[in-house]
Every structure is written in C-alpha cells, then in structure tokens.
PDB file of N, CA and C in Angstrom:
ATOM      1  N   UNK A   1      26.958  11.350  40.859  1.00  0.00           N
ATOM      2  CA  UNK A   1      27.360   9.976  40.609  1.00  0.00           C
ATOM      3  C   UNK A   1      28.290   9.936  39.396  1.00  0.00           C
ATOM      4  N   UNK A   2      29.046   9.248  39.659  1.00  0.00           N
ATOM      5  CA  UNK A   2      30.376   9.010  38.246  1.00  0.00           C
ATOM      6  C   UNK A   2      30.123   7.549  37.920  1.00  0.00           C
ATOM      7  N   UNK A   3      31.047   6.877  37.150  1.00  0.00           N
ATOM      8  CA  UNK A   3      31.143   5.525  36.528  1.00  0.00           C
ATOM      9  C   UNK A   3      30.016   5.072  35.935  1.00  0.00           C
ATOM     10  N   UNK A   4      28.746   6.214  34.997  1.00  0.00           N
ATOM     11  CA  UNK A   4      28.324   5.861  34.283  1.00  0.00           C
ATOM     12  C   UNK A   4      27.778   4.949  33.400  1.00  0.00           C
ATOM     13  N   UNK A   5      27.402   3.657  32.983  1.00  0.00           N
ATOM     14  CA  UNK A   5      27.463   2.487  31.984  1.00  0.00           C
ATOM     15  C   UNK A   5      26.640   3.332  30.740  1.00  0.00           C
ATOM     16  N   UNK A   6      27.174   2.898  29.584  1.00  0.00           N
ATOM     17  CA  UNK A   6      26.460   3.351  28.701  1.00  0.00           C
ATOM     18  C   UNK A   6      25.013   3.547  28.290  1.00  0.00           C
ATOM     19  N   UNK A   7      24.547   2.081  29.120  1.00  0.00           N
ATOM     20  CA  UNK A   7      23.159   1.650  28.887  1.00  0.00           C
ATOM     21  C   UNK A   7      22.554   2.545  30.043  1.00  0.00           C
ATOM     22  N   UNK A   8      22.755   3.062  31.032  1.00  0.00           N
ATOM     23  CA  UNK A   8      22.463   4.284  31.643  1.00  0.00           C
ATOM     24  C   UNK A   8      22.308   5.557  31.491  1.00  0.00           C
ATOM     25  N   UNK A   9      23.401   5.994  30.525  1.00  0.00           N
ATOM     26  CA  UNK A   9      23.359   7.027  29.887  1.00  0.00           C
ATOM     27  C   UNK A   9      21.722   6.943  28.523  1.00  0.00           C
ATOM     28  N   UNK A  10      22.117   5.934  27.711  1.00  0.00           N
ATOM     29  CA  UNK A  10      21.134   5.546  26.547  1.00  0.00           C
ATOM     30  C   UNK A  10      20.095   5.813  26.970  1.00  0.00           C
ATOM     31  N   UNK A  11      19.626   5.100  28.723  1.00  0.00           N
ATOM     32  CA  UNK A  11      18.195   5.012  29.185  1.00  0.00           C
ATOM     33  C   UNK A  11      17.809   6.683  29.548  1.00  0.00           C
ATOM     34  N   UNK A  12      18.627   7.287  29.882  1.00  0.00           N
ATOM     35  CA  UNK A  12      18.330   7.975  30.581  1.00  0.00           C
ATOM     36  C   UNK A  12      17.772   9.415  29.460  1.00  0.00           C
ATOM     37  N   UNK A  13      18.547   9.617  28.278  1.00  0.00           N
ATOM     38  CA  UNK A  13      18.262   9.851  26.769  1.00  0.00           C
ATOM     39  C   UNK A  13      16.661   9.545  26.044  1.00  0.00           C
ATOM     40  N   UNK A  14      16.796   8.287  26.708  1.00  0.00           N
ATOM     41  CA  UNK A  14      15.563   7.445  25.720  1.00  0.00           C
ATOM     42  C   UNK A  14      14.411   7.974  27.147  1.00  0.00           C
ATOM     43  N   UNK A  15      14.565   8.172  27.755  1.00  0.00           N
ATOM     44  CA  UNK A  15      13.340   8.711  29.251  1.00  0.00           C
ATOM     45  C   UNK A  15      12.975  10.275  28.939  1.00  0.00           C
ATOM     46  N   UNK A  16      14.194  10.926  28.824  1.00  0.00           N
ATOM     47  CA  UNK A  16      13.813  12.366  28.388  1.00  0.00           C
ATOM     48  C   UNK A  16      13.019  12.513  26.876  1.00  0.00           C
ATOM     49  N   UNK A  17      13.729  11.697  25.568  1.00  0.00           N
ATOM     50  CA  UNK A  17      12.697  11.862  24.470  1.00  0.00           C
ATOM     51  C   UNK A  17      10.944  11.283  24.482  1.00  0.00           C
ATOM     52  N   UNK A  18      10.900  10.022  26.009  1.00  0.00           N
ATOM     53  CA  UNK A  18       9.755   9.683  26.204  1.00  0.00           C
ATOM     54  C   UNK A  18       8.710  10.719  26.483  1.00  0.00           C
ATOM     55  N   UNK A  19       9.498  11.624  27.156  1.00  0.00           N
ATOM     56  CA  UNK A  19       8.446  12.932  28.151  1.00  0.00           C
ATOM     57  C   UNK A  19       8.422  13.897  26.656  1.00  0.00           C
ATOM     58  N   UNK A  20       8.857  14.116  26.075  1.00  0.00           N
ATOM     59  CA  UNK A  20       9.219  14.796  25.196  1.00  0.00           C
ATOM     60  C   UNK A  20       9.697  14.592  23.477  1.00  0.00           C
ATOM     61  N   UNK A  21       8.920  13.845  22.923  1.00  0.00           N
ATOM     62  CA  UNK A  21       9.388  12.871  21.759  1.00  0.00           C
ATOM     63  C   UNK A  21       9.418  14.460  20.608  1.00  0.00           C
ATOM     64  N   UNK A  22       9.315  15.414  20.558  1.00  0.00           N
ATOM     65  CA  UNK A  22       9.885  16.635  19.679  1.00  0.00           C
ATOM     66  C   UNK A  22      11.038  16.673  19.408  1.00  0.00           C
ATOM     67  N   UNK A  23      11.828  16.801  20.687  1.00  0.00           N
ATOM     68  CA  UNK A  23      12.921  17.611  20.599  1.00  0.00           C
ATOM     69  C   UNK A  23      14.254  17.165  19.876  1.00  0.00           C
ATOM     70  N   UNK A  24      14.572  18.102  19.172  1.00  0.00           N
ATOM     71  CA  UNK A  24      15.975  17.079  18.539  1.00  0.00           C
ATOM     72  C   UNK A  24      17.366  17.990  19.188  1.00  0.00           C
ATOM     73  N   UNK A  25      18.951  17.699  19.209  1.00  0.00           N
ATOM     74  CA  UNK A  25      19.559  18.561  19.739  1.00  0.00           C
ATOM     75  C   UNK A  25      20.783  17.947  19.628  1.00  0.00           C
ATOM     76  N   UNK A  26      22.281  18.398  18.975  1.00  0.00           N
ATOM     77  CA  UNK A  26      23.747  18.068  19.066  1.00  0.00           C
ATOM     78  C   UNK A  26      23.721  17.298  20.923  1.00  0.00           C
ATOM     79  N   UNK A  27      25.016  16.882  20.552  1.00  0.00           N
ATOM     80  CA  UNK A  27      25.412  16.294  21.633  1.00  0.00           C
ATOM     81  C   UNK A  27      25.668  16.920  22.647  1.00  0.00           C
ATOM     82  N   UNK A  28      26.170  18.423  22.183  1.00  0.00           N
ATOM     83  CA  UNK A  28      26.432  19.289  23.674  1.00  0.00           C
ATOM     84  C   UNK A  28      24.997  19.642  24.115  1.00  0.00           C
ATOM     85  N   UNK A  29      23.828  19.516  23.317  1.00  0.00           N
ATOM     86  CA  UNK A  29      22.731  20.426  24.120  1.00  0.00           C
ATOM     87  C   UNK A  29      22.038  19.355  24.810  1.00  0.00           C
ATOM     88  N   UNK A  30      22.262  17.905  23.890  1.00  0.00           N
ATOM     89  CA  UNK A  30      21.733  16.629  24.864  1.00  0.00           C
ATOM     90  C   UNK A  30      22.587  16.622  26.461  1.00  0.00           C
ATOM     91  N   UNK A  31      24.166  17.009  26.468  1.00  0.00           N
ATOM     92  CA  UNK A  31      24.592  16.561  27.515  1.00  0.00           C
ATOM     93  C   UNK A  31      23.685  18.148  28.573  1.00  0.00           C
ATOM     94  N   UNK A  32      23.628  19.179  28.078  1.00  0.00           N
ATOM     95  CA  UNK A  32      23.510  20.286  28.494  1.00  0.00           C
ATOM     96  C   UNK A  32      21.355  20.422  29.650  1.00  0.00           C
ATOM     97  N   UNK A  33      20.813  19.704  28.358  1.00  0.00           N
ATOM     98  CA  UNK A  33      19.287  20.183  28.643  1.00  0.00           C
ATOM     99  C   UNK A  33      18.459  19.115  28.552  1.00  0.00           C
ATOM    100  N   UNK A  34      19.144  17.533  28.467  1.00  0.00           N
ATOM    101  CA  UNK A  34      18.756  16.589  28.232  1.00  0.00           C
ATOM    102  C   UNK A  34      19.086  15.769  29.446  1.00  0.00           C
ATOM    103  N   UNK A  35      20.423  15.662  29.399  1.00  0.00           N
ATOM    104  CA  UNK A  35      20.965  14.742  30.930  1.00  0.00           C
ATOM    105  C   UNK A  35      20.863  15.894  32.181  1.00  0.00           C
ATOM    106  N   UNK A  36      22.011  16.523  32.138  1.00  0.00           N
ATOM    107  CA  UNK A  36      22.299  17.450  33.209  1.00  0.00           C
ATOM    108  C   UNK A  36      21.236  17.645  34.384  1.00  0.00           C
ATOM    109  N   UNK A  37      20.092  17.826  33.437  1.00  0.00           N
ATOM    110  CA  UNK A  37      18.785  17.961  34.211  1.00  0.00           C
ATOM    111  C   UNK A  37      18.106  17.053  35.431  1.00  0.00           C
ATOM    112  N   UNK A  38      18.658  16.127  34.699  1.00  0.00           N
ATOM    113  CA  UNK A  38      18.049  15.018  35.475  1.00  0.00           C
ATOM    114  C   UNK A  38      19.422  14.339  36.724  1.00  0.00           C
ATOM    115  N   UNK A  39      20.569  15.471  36.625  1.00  0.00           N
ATOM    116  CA  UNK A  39      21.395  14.772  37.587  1.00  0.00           C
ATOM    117  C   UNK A  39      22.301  13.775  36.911  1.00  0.00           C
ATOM    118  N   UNK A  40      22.316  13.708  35.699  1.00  0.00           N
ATOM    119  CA  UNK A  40      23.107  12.240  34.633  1.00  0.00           C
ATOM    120  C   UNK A  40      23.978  13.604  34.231  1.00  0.00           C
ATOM    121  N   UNK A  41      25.595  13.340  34.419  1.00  0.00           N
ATOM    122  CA  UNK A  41      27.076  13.932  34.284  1.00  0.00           C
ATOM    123  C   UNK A  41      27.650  13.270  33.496  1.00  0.00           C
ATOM    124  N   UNK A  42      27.577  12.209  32.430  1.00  0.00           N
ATOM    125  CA  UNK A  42      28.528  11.532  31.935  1.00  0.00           C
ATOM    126  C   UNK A  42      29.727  12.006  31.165  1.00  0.00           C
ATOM    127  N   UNK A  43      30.919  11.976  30.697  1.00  0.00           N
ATOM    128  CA  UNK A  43      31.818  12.694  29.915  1.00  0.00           C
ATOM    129  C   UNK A  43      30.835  12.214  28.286  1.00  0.00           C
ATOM    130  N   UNK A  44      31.538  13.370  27.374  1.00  0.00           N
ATOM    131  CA  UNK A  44      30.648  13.429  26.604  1.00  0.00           C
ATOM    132  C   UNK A  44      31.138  12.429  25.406  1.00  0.00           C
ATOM    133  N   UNK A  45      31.972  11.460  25.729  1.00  0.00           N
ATOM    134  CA  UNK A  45      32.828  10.261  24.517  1.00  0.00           C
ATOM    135  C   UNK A  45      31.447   9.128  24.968  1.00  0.00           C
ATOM    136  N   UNK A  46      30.832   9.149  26.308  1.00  0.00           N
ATOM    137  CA  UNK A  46      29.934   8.056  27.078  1.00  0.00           C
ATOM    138  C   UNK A  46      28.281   8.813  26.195  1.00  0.00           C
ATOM    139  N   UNK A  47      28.356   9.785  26.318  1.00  0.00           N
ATOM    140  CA  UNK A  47      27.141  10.445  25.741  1.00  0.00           C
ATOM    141  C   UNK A  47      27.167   9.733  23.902  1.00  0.00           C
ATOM    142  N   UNK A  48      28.126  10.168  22.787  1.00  0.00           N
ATOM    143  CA  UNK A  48      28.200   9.907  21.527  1.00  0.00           C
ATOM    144  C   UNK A  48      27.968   8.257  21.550  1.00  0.00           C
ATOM    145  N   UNK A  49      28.726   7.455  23.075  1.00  0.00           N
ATOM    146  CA  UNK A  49      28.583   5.872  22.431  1.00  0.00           C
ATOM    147  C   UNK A  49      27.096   5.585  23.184  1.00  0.00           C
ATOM    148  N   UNK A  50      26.532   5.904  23.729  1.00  0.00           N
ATOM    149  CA  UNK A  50      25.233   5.821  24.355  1.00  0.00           C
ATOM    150  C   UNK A  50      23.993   6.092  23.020  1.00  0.00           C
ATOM    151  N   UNK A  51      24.486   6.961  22.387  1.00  0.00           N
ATOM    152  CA  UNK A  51      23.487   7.910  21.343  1.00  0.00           C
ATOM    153  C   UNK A  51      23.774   7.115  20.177  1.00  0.00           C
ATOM    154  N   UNK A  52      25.005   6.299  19.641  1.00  0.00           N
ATOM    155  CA  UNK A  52      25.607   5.368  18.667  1.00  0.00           C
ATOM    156  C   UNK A  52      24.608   4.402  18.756  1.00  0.00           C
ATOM    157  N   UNK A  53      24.050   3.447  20.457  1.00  0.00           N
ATOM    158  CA  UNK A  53      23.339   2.637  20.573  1.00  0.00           C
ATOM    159  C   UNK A  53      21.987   2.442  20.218  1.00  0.00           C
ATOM    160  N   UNK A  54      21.541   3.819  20.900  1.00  0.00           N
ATOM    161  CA  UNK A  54      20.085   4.034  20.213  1.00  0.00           C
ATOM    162  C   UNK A  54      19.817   3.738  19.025  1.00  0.00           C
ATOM    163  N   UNK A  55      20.785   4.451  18.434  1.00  0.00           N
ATOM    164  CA  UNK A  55      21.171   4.557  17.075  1.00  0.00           C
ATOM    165  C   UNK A  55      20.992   3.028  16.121  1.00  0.00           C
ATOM    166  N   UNK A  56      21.716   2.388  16.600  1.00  0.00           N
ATOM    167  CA  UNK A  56      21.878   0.735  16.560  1.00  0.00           C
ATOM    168  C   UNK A  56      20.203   0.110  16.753  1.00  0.00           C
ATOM    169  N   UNK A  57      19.616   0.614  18.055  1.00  0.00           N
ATOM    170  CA  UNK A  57      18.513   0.063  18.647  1.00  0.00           C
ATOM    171  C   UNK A  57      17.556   0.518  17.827  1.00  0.00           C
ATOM    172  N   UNK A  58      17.350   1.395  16.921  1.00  0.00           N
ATOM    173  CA  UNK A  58      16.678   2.021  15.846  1.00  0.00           C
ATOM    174  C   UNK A  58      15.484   3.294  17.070  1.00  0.00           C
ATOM    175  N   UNK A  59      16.033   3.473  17.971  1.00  0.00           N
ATOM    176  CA  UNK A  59      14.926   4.357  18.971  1.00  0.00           C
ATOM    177  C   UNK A  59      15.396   6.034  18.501  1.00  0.00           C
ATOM    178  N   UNK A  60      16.527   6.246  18.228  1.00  0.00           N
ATOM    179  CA  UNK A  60      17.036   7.388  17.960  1.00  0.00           C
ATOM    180  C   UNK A  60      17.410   7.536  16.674  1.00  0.00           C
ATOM    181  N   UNK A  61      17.884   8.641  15.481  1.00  0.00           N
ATOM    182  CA  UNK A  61      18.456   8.705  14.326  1.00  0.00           C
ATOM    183  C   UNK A  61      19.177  10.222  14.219  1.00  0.00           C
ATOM    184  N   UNK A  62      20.024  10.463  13.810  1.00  0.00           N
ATOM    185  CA  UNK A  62      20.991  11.139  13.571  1.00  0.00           C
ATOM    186  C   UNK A  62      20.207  11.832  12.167  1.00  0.00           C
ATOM    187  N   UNK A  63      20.584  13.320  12.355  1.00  0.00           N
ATOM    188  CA  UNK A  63      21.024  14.177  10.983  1.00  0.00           C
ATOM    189  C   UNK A  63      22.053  14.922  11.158  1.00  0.00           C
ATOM    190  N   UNK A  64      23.321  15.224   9.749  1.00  0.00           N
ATOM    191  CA  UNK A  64      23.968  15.907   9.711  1.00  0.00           C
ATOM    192  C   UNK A  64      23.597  17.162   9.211  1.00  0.00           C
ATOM    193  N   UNK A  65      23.630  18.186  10.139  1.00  0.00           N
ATOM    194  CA  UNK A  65      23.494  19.576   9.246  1.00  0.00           C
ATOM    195  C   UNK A  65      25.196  20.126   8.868  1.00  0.00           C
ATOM    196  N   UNK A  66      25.414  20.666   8.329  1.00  0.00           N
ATOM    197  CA  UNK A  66      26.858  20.787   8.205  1.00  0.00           C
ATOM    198  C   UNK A  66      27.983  20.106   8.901  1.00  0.00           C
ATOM    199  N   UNK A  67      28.714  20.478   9.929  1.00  0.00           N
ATOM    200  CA  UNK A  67      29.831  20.100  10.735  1.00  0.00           C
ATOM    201  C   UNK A  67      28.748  19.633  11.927  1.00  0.00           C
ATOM    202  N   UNK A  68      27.496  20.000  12.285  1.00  0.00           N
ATOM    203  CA  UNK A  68      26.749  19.414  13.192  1.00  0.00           C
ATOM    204  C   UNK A  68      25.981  18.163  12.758  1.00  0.00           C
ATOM    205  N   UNK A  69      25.874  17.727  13.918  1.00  0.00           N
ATOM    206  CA  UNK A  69      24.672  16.396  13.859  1.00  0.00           C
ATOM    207  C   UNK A  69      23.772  16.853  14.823  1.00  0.00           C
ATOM    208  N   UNK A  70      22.683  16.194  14.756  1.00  0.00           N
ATOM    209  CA  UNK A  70      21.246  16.502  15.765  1.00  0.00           C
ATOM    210  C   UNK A  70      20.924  15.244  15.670  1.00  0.00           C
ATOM    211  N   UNK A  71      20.632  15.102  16.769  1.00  0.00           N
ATOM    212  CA  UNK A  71      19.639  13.331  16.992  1.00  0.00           C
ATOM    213  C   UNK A  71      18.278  13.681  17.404  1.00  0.00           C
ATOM    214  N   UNK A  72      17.277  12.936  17.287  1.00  0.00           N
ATOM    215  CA  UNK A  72      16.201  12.588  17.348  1.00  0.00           C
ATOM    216  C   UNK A  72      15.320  11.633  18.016  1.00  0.00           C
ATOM    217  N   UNK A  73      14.190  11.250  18.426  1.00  0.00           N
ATOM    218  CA  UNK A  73      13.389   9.970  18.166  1.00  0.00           C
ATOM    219  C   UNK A  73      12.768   9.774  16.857  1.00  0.00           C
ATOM    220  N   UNK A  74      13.100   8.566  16.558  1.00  0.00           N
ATOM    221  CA  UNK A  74      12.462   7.779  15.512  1.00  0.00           C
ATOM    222  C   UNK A  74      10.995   7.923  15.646  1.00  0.00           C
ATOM    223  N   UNK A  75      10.282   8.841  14.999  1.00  0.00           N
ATOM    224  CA  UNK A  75       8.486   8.863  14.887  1.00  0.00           C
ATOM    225  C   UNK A  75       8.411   7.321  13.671  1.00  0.00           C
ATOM    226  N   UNK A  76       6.870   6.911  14.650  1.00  0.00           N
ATOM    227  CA  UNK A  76       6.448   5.721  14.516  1.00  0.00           C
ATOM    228  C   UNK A  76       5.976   6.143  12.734  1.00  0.00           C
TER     229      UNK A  76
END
C-alpha cells in the first residue's frame, strides 16, 4: 500500500511500542524493524513527520546521541 497519512504511519509506531514499550531506535531502524514488519512502507520524510507528532502528542521522545537521534516511549 502507498499514500500513507501521517496519522497512519504515527499509529502504526505507537502499536509496535504498545507490544513492546523497551525498545528505542533511529529512524532507519524504526522504518527497518518497526514498520516494515508489519507491511507499513512509508518514505522516510512521512516516518520523521509521523515521529515529530508523537513527539508533539507527548507518547514518544527523542534523544540525541551524537549525529544520531533514537526515539522512544514516554515511561509513565
């Protein structure tokens, strides 16, 4: 499936950290071992504004390790 919506991508992010609220991972390993898996292809500019939202939604949070970032779930 193509034409993506962001809030598809976001959900589909926020479903995998549900099964799995550990894991943290850059954007290539989210598009790689996070979506892919589940059949979700989005280009990866739809992945960063999907992960921006969470971000916004306070469900996800960002760290920079050097030139990388890793995202997360927000533990309660």
């Amino acid at each position: 499936m193509t034409g993506y919506s962001e809030r598809a991508v976001a959900d589909a992010i926020a479903a995998f950290l549900a099964d799995h609220p550990e894991c943290a991972d850059t954007v290539e390993g989210i598009e790689q071992w996070w979506l892919r898996p589940q059949g979700v292809t989005p280009s990866r500019e739809l992945i960063e504004r999907a992960l921006a939202l969470l971000e916004k939604e306070r469900v996800i949070v960002s760290r920079c390790y050097g030139e990388r970032t890793v995202w997360r779930a927000v533990f309660p």
